[in-house]
Protein backbone atom coordinates (compact mmCIF):
# COMPACT_ATOMS: atom_id res chain seq x y z
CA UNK A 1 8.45 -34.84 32.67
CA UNK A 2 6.47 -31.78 31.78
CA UNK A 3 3.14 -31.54 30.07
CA UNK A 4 2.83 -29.57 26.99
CA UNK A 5 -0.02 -28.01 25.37
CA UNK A 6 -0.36 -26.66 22.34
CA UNK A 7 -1.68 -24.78 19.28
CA UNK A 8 -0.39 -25.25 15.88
CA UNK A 9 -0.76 -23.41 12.65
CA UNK A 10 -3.48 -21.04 14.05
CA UNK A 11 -3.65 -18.69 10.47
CA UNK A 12 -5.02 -15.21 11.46
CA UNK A 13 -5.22 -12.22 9.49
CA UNK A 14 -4.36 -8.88 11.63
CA UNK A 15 -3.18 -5.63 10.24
CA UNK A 16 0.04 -5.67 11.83
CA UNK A 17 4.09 -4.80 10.59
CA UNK A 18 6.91 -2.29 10.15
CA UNK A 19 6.64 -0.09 7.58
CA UNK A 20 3.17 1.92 7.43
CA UNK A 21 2.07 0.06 4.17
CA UNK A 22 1.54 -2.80 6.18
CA UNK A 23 -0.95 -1.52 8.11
CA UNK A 24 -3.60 -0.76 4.85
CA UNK A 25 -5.04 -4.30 4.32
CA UNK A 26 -4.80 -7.19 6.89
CA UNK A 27 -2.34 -9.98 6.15
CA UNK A 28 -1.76 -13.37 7.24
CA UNK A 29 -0.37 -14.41 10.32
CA UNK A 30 0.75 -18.48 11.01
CA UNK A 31 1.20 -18.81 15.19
CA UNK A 32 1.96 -22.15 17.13
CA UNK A 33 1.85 -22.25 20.45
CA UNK A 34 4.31 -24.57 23.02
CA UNK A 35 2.83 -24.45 26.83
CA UNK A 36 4.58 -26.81 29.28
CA UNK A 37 2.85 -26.98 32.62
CA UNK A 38 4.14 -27.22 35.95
CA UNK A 39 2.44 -29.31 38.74
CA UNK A 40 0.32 -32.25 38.49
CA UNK A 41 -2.82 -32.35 36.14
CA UNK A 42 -6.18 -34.03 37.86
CA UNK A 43 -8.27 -36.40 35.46
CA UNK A 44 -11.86 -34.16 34.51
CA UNK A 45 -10.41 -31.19 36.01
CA UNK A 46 -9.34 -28.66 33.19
CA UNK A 47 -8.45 -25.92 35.49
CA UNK A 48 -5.51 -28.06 36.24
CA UNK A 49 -4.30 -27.87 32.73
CA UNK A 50 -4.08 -24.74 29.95
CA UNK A 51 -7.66 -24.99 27.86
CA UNK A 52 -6.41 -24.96 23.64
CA UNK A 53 -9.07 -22.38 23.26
CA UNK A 54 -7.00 -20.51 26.17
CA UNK A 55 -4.19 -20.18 23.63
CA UNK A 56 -6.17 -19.22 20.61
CA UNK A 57 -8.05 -16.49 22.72
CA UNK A 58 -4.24 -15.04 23.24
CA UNK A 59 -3.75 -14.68 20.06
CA UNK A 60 -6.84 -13.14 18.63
CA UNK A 61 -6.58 -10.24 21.82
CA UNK A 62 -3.10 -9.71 20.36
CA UNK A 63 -3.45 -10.01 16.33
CA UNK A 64 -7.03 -9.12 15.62
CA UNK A 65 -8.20 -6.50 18.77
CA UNK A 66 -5.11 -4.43 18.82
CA UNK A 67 -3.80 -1.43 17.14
CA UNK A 68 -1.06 -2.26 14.73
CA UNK A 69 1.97 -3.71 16.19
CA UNK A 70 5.33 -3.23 14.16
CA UNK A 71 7.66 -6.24 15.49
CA UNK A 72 6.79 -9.39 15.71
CA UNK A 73 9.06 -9.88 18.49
CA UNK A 74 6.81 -7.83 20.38
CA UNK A 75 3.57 -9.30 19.25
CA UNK A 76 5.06 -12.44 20.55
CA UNK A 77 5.61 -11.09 24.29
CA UNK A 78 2.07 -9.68 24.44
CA UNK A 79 0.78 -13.02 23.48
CA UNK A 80 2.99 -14.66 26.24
CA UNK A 81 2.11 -11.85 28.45
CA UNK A 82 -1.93 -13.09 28.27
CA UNK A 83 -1.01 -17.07 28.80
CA UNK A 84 1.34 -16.23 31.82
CA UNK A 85 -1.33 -15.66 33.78
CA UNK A 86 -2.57 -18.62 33.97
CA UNK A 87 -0.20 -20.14 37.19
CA UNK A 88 0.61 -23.74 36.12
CA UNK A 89 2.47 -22.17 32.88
CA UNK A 90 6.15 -22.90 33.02
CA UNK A 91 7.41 -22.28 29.62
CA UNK A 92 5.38 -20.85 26.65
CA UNK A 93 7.16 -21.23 22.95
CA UNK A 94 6.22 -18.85 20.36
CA UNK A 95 6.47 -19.12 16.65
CA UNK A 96 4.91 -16.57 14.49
CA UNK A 97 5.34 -16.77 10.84
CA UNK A 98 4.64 -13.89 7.96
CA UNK A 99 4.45 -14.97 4.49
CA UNK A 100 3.44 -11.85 3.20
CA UNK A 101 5.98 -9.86 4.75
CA UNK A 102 7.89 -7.56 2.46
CA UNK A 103 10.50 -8.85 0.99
CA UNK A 104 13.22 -7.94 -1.84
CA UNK A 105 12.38 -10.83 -3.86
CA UNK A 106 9.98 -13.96 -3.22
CA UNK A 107 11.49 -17.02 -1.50
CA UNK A 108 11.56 -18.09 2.18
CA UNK A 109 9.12 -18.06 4.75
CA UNK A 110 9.93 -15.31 7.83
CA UNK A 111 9.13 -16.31 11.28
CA UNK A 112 10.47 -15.58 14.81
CA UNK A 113 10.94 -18.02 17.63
CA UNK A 114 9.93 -16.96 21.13
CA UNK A 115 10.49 -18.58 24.33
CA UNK A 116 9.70 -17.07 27.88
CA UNK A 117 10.29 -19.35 31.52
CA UNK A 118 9.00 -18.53 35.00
């Protein structure tokens, strides 16, 4: 049985979205993380596991040091892109919620699910 690692509810404010508006004023962001690692993981040895601050490094290169992204589909794959690197990743699970994102009336919380596998 796999490890997992994981971030939850990481809130981050980027200046990110569709429509042009969206990129005036930053907005929130609310990203959890899913790693599961492959291969064995040695007591005292974290280079044999995925480090949490690992994950939330990901996702501030992504949300807060790049130019606006539109999708949030594609904000997810640059994230994955960053902790796929590291070699004992097997499966990384991606949710990244916006509720700020435009919407024709209030109600409901938008999100979209992610999920890339070596």
């Amino acid at each position: 049985m796999p490890i997992s690692v994981g971030l939850d509810d990481y809130l981050v404010h980027g200046i990110h979205g569709y429509f042009d508006e969206e990129h005036e004023r930053a907005q929130p962001f609310n990203i959890s993380i899913r790693v599961d690692l492959s291969g064995p993981i040695e007591d005292g040895q974290l280079g044999t596991t995925l480090d949490y601050a690992q994950l939330q490094s990901a996702i501030d290169a992504i949300v807060l040091d790049s130019p606006p992204i539109r999708l949030l589909e594609s904000m997810a794959v640059q994230i994955s892109e960053i902790i796929q690197q590291s070699s004992n990743v097997e499966t990384i699970f991606i949710r990244i919620e916006k509720p700020e994102a435009p919407l024709p009336h209030p109600g409901g919380l938008p999100f979209i699910e992610y999920t890339w596998n070596r």
